[in-house]
C-alpha atoms as a PDB file:
ATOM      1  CA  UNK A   1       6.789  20.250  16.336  1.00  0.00           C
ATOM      2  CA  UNK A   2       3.200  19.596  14.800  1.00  0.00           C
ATOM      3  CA  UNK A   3       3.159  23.254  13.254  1.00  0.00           C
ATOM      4  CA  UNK A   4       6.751  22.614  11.756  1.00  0.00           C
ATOM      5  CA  UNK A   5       5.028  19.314  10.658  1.00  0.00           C
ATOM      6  CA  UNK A   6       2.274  21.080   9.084  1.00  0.00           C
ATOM      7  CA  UNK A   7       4.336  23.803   7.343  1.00  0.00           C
ATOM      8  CA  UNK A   8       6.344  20.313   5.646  1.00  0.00           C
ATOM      9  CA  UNK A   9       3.396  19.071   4.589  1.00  0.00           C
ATOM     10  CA  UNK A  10       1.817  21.573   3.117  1.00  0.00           C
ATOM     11  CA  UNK A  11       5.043  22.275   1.009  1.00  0.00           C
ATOM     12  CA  UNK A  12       5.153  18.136  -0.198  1.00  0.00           C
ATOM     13  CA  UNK A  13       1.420  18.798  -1.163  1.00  0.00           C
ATOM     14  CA  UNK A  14       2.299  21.603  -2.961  1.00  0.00           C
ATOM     15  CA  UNK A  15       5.308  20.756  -4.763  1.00  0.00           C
ATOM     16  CA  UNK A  16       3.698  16.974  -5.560  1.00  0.00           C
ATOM     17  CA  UNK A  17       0.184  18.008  -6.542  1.00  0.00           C
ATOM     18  CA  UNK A  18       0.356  16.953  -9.925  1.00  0.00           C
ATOM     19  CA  UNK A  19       2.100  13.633  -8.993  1.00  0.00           C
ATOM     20  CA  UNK A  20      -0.737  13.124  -6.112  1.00  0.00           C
ATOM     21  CA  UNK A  21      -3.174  13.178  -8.735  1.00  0.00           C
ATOM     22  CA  UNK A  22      -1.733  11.112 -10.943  1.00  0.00           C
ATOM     23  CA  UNK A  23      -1.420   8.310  -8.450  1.00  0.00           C
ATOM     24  CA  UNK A  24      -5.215   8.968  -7.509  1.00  0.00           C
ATOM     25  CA  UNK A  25      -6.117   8.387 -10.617  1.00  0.00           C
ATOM     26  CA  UNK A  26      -4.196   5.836 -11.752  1.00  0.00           C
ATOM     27  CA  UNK A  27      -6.248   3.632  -8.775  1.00  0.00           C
ATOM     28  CA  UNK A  28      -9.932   5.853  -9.587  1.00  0.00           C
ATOM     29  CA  UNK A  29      -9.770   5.902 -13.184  1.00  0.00           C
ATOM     30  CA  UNK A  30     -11.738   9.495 -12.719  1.00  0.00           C
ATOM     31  CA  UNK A  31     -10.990  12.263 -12.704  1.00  0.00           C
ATOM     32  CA  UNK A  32     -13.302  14.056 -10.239  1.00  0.00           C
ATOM     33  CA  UNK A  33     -13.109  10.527  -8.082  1.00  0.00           C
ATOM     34  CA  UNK A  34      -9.139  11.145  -8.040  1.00  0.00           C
ATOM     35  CA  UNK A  35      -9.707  15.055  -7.373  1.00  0.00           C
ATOM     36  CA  UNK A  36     -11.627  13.399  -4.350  1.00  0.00           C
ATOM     37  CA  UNK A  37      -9.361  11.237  -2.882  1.00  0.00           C
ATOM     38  CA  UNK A  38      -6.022  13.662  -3.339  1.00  0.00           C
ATOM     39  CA  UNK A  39      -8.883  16.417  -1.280  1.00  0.00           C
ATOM     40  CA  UNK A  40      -9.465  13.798   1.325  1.00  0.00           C
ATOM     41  CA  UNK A  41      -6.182  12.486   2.133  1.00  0.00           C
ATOM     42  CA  UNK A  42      -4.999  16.385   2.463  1.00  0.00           C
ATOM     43  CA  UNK A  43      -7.692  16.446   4.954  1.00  0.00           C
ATOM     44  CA  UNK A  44      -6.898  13.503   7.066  1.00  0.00           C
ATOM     45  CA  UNK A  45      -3.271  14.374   6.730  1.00  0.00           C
ATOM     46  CA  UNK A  46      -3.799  17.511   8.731  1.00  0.00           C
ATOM     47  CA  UNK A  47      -5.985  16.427  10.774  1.00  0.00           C
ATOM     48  CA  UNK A  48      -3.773  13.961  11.635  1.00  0.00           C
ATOM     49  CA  UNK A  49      -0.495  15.671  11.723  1.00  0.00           C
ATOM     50  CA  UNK A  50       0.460  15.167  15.138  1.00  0.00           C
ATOM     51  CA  UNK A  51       1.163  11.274  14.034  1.00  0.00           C
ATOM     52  CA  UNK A  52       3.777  12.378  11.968  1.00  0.00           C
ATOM     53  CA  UNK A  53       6.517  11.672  14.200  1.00  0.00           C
ATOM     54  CA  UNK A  54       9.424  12.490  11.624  1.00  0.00           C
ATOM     55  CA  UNK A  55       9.106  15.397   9.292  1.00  0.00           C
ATOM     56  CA  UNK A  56      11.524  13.506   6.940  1.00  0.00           C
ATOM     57  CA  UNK A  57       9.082  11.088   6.379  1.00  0.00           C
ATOM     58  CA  UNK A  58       6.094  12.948   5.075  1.00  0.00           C
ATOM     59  CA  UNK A  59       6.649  11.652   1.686  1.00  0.00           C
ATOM     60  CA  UNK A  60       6.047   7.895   2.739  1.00  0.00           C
ATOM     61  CA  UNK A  61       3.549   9.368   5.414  1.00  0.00           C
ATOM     62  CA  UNK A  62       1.304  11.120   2.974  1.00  0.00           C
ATOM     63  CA  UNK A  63       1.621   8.178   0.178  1.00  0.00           C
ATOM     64  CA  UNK A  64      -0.015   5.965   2.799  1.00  0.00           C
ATOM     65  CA  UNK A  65      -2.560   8.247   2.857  1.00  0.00           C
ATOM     66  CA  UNK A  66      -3.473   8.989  -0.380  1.00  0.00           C
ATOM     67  CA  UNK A  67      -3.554   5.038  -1.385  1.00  0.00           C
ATOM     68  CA  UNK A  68      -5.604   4.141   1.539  1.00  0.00           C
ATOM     69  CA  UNK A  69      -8.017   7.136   0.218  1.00  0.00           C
ATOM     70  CA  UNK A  70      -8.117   5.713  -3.374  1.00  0.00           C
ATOM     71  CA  UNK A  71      -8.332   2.086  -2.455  1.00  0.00           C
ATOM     72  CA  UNK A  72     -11.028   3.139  -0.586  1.00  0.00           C
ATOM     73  CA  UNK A  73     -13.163   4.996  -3.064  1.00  0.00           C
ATOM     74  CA  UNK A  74     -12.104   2.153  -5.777  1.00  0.00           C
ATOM     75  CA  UNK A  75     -14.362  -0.071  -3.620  1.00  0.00           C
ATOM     76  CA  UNK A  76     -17.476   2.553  -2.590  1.00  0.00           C
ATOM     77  CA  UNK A  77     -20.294   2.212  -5.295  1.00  0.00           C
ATOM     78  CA  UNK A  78     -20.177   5.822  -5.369  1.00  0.00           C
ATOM     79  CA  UNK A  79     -17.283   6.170  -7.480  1.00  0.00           C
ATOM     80  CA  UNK A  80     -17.701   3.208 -10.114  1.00  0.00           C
ATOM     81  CA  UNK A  81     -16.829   3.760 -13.371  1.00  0.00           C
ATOM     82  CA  UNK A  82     -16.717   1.450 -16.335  1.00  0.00           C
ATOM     83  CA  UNK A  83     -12.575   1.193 -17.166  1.00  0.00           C
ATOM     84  CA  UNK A  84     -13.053   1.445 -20.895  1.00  0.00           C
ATOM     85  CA  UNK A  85     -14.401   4.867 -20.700  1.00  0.00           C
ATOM     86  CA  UNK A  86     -11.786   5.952 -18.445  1.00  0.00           C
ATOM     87  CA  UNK A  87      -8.872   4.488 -20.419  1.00  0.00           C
ATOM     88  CA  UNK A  88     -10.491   6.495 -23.497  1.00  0.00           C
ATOM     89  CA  UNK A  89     -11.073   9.737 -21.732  1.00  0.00           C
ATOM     90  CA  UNK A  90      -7.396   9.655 -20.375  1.00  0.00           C
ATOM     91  CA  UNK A  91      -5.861   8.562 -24.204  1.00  0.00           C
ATOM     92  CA  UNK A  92      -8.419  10.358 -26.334  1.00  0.00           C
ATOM     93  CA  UNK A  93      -6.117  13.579 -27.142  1.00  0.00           C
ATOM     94  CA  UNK A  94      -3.265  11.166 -28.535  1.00  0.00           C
ATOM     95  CA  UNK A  95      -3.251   9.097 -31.662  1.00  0.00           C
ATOM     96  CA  UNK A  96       0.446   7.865 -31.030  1.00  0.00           C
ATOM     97  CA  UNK A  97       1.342   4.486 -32.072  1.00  0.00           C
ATOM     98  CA  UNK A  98       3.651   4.457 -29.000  1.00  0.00           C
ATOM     99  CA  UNK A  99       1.325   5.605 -26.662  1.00  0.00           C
ATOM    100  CA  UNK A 100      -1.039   2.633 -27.768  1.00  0.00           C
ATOM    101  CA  UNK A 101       1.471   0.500 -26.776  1.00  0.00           C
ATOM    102  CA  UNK A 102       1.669   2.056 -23.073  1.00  0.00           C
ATOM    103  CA  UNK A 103      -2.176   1.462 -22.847  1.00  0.00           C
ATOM    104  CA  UNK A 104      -1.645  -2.788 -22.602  1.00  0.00           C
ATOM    105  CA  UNK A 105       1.030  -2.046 -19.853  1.00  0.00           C
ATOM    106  CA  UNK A 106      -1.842   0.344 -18.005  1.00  0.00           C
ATOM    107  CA  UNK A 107      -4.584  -2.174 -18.653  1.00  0.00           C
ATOM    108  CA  UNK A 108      -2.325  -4.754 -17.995  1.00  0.00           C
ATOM    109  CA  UNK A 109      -1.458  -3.285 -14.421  1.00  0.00           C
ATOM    110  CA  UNK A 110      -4.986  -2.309 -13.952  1.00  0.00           C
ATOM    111  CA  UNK A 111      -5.584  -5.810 -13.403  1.00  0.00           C
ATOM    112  CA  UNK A 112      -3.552  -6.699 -11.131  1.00  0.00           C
ATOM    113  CA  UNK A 113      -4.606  -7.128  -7.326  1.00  0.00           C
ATOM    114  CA  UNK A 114      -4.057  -4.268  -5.235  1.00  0.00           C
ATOM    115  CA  UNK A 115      -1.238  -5.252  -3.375  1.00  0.00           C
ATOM    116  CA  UNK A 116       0.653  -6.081  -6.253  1.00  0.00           C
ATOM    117  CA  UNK A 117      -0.504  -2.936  -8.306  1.00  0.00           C
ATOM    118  CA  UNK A 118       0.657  -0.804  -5.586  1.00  0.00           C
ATOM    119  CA  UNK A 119       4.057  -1.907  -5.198  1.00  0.00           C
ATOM    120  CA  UNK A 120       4.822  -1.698  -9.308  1.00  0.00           C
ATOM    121  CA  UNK A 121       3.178   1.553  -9.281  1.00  0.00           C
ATOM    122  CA  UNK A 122       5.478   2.739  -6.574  1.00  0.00           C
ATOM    123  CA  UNK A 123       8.385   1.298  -7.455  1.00  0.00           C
ATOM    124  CA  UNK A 124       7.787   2.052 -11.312  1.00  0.00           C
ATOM    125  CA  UNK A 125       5.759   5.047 -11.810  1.00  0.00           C
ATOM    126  CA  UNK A 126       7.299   7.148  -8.530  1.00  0.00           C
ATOM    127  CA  UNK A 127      10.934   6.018  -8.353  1.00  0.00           C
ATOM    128  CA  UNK A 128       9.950   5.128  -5.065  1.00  0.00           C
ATOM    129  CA  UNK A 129      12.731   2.635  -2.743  1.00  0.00           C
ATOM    130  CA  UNK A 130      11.620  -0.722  -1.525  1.00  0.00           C
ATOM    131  CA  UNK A 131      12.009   0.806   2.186  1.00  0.00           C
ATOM    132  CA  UNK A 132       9.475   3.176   1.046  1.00  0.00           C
ATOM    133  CA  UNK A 133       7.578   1.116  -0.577  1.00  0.00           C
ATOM    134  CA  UNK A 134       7.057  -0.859   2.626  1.00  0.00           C
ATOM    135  CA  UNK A 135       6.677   1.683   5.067  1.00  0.00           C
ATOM    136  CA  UNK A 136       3.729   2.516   2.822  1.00  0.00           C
ATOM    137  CA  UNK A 137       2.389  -0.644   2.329  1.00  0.00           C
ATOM    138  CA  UNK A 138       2.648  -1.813   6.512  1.00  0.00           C
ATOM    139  CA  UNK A 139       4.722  -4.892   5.006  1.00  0.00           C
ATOM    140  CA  UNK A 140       8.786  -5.546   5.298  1.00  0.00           C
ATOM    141  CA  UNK A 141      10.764  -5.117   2.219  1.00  0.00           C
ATOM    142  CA  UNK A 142      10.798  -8.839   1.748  1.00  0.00           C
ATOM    143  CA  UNK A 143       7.422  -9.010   0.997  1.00  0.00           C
ATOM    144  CA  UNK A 144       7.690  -5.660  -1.102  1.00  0.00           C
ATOM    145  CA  UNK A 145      10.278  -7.410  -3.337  1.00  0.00           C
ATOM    146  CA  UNK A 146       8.065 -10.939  -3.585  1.00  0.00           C
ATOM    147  CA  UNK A 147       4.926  -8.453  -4.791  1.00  0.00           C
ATOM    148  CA  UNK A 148       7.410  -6.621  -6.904  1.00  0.00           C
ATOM    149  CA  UNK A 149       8.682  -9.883  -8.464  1.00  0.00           C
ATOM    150  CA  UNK A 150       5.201 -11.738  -8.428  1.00  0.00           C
ATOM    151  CA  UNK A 151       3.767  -8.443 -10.079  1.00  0.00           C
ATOM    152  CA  UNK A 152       6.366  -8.390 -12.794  1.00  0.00           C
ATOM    153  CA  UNK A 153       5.987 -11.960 -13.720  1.00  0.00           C
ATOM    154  CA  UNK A 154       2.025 -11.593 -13.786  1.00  0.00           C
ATOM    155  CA  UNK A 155       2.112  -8.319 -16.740  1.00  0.00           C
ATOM    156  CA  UNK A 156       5.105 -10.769 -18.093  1.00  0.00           C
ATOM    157  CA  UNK A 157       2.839 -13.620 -18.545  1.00  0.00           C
ATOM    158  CA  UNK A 158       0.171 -11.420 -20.092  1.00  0.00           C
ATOM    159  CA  UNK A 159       2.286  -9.659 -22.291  1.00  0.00           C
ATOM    160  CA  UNK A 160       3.160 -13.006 -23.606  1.00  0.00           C
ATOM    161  CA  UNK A 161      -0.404 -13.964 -24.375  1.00  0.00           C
ATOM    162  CA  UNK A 162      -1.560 -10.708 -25.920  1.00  0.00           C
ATOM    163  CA  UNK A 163       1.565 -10.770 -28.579  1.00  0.00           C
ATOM    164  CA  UNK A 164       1.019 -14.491 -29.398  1.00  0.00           C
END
């Protein structure tokens, strides 16, 4: 079972890598720090493989994971980074008017406590399911939908104030 496991994983790490990172780093705002985390939840994911009691689950498995990992390294000292200079390393290559637009909504989410950040990330950015979402999260998908709600209403308010 745990080598079948293993063989799963290593396939969702694989096939995901790019959206790993991108999850990493939307918490990290570095790249290196997000290189870091994805490296270090691969590591306690196979370490830990013999938890996985349901191959079918290593998606919402791993997720768990890999946010614990970056939530983690967000708070170390180690890996603080001023945000400005990460929003303009990430947006430097593009000068479209669009994109501009998308960096409020990043800011904007950036700010939001962690619990809610993670649920609108999850739900937003990764298509992810509110049963997903809260096996992730360790919450019920009550609580999921009141952060998801809550979350929206916060970058909603916001929004308001930075067009007035």
């Amino acid at each position: 079972m745990a080598h079948l496991a293993q063989e799963v994983l290593i396939e969702y790490i694989k096939e995901n890598q790019e959206k790993l990172y991108r999850i990493a780093y939307t918490y990290t705002k570095n790249q290196e720090t997000a290189l870091d985390v994805v490296q270090e939840a691969i590591t306690k994911s196979l370490e830990n493989i013999n938890k996985l009691r349901n191959e079918e689950y290593v998606k919402t498995w791993f997720y768990r994971i890999l946010i614990n990992e970056a939530i983690k390294a967000t708070k170390s000292d180690k890996y603080f980074i001023e945000y400005e200079s990460a929003t303009n390393e990430l947006f430097s290559a593009s000068h479209e008017n669009d994109l501009v637009e998308n960096i409020d909504i990043y800011t904007i989410i950036q700010k939001l406590n962690q619990k809610l950040k993670t649920v609108i990330i999850l739900r937003f950015f990764e298509n992810l399911k509110i049963e997903e979402i809260a096996y992730i999260t360790k919450t019920n998908a009550n609580t999921v939908k009141s952060r998801l709600y809550k979350g929206m209403e916060e970058i909603k308010k916001e929004i308001g104030r930075r067009s007035v």
